[in-house]
N, C-alpha and C. Protein backbone atom coordinates (compact mmCIF):
# COMPACT_ATOMS: atom_id res chain seq x y z
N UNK A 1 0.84 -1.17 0.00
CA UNK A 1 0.00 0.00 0.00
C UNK A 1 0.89 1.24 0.00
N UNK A 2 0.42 2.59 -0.77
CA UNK A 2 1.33 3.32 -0.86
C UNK A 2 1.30 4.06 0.84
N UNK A 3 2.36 4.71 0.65
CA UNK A 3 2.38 5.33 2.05
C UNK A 3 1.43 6.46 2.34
N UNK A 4 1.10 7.34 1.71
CA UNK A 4 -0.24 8.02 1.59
C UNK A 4 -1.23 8.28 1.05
N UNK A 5 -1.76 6.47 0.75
CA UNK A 5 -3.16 6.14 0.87
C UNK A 5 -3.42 6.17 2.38
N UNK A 6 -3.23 6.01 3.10
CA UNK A 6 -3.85 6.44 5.10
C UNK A 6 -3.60 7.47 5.81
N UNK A 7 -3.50 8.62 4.41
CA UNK A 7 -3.34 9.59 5.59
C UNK A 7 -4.62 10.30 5.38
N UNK A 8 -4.88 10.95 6.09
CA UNK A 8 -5.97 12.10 5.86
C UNK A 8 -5.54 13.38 5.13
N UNK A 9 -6.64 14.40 4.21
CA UNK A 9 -6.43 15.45 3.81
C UNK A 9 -5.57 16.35 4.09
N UNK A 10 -5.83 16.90 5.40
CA UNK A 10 -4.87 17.69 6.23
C UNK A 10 -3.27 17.01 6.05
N UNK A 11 -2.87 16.28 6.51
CA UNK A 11 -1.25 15.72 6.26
C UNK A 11 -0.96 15.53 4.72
N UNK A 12 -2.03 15.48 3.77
CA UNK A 12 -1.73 14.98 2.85
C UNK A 12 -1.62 16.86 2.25
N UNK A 13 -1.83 17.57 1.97
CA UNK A 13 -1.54 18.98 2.13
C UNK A 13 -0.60 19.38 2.41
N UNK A 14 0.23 19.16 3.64
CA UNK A 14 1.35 19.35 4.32
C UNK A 14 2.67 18.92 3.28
N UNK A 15 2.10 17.77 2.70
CA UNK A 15 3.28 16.76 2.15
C UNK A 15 3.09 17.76 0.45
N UNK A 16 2.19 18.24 0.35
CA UNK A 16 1.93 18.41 -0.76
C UNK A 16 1.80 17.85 -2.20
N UNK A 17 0.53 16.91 -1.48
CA UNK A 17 0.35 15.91 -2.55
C UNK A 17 -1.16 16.03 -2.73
N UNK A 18 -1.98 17.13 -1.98
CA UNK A 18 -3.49 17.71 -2.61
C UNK A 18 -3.04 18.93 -2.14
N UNK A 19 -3.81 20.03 -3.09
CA UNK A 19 -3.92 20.87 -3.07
C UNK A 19 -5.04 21.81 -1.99
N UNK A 20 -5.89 21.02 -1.08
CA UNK A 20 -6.59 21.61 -0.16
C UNK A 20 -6.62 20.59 0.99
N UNK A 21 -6.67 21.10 2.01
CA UNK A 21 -7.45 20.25 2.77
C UNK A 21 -8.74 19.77 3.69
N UNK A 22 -9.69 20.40 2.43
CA UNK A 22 -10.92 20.26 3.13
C UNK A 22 -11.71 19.18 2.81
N UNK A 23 -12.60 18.56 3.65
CA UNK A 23 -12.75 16.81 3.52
C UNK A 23 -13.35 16.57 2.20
N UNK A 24 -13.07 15.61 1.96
CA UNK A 24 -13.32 15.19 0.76
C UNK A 24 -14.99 14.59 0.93
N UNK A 25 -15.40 14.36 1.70
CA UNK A 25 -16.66 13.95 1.95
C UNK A 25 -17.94 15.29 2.36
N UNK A 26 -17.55 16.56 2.81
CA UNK A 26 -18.65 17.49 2.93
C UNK A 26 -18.08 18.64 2.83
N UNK A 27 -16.83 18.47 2.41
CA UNK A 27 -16.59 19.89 1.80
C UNK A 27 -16.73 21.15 2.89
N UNK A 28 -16.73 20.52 3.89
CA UNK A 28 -17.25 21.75 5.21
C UNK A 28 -16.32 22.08 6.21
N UNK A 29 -15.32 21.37 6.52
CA UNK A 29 -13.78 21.51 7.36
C UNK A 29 -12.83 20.98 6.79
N UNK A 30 -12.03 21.52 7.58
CA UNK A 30 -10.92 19.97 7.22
C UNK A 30 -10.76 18.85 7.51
N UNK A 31 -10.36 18.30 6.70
CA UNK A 31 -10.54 16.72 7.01
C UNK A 31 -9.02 16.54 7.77
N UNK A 32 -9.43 16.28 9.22
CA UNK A 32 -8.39 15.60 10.04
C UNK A 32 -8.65 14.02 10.45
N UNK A 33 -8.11 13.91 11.31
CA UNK A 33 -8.84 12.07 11.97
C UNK A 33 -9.71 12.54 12.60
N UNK A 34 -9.91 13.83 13.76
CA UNK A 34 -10.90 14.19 14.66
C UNK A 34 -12.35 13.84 13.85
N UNK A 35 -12.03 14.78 12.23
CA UNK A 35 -13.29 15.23 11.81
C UNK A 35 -13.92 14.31 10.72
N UNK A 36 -12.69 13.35 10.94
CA UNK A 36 -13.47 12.50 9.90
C UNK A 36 -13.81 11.09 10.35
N UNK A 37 -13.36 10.97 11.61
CA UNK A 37 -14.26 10.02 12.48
C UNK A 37 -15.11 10.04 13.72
N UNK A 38 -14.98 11.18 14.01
CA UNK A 38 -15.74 12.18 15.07
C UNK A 38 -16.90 12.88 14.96
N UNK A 39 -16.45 13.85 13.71
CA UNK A 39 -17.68 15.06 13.39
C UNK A 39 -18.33 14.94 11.66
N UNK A 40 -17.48 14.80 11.10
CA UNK A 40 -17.93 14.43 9.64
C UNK A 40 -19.46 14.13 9.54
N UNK A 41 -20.15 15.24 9.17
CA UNK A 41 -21.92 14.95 8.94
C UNK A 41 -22.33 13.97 8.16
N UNK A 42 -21.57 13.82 6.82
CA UNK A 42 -21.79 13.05 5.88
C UNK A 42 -21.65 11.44 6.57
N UNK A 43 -21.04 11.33 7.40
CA UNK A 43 -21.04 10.18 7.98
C UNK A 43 -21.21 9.82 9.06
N UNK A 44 -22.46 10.73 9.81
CA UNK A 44 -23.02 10.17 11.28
C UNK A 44 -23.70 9.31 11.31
N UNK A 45 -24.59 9.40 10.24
CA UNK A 45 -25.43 8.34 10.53
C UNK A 45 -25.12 6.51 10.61
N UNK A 46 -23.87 6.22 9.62
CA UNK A 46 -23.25 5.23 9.67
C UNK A 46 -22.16 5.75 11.09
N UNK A 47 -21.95 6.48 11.04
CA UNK A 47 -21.18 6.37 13.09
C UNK A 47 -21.97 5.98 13.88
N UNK A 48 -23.37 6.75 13.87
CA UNK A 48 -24.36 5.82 15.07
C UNK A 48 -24.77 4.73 14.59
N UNK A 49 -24.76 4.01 13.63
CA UNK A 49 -25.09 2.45 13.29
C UNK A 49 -23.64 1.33 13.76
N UNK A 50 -22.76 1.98 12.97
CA UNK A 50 -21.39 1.04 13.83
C UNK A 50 -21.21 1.38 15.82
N UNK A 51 -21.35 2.24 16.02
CA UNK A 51 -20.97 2.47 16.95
C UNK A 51 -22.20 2.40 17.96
N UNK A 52 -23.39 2.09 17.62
CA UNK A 52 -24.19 1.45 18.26
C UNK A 52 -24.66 3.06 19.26
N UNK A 53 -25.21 3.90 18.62
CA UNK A 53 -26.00 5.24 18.95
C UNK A 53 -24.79 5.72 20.08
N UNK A 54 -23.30 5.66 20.44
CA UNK A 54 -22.45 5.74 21.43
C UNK A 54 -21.74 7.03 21.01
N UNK A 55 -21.84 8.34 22.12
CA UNK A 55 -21.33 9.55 21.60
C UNK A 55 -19.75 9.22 21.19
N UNK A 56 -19.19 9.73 19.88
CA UNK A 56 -18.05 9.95 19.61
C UNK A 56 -17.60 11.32 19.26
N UNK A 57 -17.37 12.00 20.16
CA UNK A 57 -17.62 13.36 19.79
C UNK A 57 -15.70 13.86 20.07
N UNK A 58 -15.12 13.11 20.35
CA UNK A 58 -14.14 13.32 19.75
C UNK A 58 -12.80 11.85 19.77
N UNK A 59 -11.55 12.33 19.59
CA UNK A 59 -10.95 11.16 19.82
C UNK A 59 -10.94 9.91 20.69
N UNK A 60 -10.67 10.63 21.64
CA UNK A 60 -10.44 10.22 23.10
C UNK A 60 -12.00 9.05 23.82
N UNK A 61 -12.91 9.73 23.20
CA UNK A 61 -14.20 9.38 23.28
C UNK A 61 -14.21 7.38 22.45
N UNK A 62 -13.88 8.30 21.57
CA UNK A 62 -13.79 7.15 20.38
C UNK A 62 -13.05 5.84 20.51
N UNK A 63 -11.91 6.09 21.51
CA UNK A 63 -11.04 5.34 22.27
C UNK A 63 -11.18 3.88 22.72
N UNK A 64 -12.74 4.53 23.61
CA UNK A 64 -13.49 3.42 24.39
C UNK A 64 -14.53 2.07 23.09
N UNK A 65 -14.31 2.96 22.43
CA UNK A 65 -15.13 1.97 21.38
C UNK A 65 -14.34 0.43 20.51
N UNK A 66 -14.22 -0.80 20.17
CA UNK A 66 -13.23 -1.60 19.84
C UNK A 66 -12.77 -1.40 18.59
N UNK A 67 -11.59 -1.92 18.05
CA UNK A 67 -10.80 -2.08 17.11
C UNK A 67 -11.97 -2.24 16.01
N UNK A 68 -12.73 -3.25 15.97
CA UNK A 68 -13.12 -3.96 14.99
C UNK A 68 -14.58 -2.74 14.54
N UNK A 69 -15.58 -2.09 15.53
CA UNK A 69 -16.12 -1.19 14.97
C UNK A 69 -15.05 -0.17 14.09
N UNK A 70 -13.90 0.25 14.68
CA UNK A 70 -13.45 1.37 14.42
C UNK A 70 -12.85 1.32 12.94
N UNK A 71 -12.63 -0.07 12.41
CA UNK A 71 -12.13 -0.54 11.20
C UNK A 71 -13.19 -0.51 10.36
N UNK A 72 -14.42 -1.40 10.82
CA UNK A 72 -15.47 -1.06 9.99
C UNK A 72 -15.77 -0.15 9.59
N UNK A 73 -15.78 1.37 10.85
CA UNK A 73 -16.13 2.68 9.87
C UNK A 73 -15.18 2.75 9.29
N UNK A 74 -13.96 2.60 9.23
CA UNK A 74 -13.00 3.19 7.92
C UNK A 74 -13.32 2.61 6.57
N UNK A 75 -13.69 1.03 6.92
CA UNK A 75 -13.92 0.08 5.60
C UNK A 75 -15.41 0.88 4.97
N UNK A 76 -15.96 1.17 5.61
CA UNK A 76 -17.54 1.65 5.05
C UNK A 76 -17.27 2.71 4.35
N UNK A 77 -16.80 3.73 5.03
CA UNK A 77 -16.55 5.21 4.46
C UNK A 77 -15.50 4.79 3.40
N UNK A 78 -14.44 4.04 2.90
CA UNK A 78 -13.79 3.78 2.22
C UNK A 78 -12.89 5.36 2.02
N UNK A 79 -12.25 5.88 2.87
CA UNK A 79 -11.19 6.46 3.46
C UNK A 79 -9.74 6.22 2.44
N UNK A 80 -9.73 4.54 3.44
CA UNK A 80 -8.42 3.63 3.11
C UNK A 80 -8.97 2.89 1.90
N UNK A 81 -8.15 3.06 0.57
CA UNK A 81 -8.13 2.42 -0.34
C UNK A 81 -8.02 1.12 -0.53
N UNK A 82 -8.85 -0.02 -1.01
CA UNK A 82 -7.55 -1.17 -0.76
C UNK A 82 -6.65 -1.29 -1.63
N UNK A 83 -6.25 -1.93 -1.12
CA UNK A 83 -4.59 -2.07 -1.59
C UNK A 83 -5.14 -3.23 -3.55
């Protein structure tokens, strides 16, 4: 897998390999990890279905939740490319 297929918008900006970094999914912030597994509108409603209606309102929050939800939302939102 290349090395930045997993990063998010924001780092991927930094590196200068997109030209913005606002999420690619609502166009409304930037896309960090906070906001794109935390706050991202476009994808609450699949956050409260994986995560079983459980506030994730930010990292730390998100913490308490297991590996295997937390993969699923990445696999759903398709984020991470596959390889």
């Amino acid at each position: 897998m290349p090395e930045t297929q997993s990063l998010h918008r924001s780092q991927l900006q930094k590196i200068d390999k997109v030209n913005s970094a606002e999420c690619s999914a609502c166009a409304e912030d930037e896309e960090t990890m906070d906001h794109y597994l935390c706050e991202c509108r476009v994808f609450s409603r699949l956050r409260r279905d994986i995560f079983h209606g459980s506030q994730c309102s930010n990292l730390k929050k998100l913490g308490s939740c297991g590996v295997t939800e937390i993969r699923c939302f990445i696999t759903a939102t398709q984020l991470v490319e596959k390889a």
